[in-house]
C-alpha atoms as a PDB file:
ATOM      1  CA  UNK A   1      43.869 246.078  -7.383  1.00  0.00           C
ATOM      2  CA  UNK A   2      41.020 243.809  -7.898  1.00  0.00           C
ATOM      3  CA  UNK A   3      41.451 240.747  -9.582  1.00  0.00           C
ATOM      4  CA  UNK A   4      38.607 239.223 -12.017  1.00  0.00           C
ATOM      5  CA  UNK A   5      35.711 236.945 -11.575  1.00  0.00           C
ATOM      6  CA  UNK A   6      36.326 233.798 -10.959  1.00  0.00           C
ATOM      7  CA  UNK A   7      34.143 230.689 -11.713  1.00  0.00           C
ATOM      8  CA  UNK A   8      34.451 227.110 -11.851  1.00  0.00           C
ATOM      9  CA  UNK A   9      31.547 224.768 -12.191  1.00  0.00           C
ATOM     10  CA  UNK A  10      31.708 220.911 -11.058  1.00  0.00           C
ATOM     11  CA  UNK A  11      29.761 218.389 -11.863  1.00  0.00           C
ATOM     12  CA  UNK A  12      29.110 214.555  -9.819  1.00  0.00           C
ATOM     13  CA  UNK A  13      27.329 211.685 -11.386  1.00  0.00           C
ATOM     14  CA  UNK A  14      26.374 208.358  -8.628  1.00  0.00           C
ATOM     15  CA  UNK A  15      25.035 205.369  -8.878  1.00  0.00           C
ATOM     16  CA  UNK A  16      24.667 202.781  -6.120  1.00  0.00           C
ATOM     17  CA  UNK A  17      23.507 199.162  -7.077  1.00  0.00           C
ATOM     18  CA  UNK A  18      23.041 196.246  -4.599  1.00  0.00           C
ATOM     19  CA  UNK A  19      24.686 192.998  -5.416  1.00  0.00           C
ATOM     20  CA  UNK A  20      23.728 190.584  -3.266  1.00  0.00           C
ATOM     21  CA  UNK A  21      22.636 190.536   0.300  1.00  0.00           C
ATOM     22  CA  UNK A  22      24.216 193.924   1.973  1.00  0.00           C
ATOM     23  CA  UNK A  23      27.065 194.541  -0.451  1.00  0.00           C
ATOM     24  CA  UNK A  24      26.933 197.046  -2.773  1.00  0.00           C
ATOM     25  CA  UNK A  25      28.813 198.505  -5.392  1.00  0.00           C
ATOM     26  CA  UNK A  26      29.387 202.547  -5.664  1.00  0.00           C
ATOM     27  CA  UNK A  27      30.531 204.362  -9.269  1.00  0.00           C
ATOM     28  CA  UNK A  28      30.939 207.981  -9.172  1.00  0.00           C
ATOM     29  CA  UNK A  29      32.196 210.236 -12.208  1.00  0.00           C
ATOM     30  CA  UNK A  30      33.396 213.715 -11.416  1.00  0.00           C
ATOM     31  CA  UNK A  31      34.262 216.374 -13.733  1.00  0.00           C
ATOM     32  CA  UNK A  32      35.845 219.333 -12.100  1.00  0.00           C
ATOM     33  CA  UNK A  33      36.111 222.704 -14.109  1.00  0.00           C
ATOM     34  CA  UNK A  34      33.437 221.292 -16.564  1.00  0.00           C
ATOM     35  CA  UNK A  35      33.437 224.060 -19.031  1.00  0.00           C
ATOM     36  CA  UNK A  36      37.523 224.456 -18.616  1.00  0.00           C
ATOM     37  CA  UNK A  37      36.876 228.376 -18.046  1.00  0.00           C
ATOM     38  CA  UNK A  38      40.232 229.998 -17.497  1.00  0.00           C
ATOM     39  CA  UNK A  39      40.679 231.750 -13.367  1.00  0.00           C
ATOM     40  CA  UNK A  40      43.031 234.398 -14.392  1.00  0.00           C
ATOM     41  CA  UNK A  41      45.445 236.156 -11.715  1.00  0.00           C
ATOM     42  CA  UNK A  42      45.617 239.318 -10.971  1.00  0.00           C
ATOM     43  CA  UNK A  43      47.261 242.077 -13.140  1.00  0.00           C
ATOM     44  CA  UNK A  44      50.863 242.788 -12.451  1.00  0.00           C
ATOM     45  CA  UNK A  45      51.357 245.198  -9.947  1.00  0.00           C
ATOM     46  CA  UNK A  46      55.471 245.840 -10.710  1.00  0.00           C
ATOM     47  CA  UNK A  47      55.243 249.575 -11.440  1.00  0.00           C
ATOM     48  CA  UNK A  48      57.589 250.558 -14.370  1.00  0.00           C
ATOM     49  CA  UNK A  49      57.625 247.485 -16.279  1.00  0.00           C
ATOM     50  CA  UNK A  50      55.708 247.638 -19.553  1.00  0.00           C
ATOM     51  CA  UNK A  51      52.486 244.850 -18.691  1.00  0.00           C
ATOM     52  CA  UNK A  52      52.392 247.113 -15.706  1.00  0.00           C
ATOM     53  CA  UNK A  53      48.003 246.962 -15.021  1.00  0.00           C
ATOM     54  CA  UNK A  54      48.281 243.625 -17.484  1.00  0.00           C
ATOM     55  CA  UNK A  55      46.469 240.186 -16.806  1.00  0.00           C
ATOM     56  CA  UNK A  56      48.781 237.947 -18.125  1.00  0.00           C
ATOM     57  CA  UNK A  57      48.637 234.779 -16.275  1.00  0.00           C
ATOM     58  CA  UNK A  58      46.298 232.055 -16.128  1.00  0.00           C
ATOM     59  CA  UNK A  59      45.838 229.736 -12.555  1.00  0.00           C
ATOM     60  CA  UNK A  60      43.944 227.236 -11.018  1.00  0.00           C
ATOM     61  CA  UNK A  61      43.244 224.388 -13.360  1.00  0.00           C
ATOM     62  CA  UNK A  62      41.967 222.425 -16.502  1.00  0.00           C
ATOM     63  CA  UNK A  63      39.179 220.076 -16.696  1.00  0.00           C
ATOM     64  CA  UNK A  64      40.094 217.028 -13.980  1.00  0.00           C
ATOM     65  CA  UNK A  65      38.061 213.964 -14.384  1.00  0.00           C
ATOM     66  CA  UNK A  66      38.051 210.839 -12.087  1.00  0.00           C
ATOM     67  CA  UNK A  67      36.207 207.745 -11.727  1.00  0.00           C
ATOM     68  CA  UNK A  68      35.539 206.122  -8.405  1.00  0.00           C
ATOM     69  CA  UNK A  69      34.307 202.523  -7.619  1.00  0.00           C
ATOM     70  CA  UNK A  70      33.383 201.259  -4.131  1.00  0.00           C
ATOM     71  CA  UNK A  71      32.718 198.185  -3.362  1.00  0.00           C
ATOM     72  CA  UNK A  72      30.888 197.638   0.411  1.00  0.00           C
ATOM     73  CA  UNK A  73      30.176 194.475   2.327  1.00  0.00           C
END
């Protein structure tokens, strides 16, 4: 059985800035799963049960954000 489509779109934002001499600071933003689409699992394939064909389950996962700063010398 074929399971559906899935898609996930990310999304990075960087800046670097100098701050004196050669060290620099770093700040990154990521979004992962920006539009929190669902990645649903395959039907289920237990033959006789009632959601027998069904897709009933959800996986992967939500929206993750996460902030980095780096700080180089």
């Amino acid at each position: 059985m074929r399971t559906p489509f899935k898609m996930n779109t990310d999304l990075a934002i960087q800046k670097i800035e100098s701050i004196g001499g050669s060290k620099t600071v770093m700040v990154r933003f990521e979004i992962i799963n920006l539009f929190d689409n669902p990645n649903w699992l395959g039907p289920n394939t237990s033959f006789g049960q009632s959601s027998f064909g069904w897709i009933t389950e959800v996986g992967g996962f939500p929206r993750l954000l996460q902030v980095l700063v780096r700080v180089g010398w």
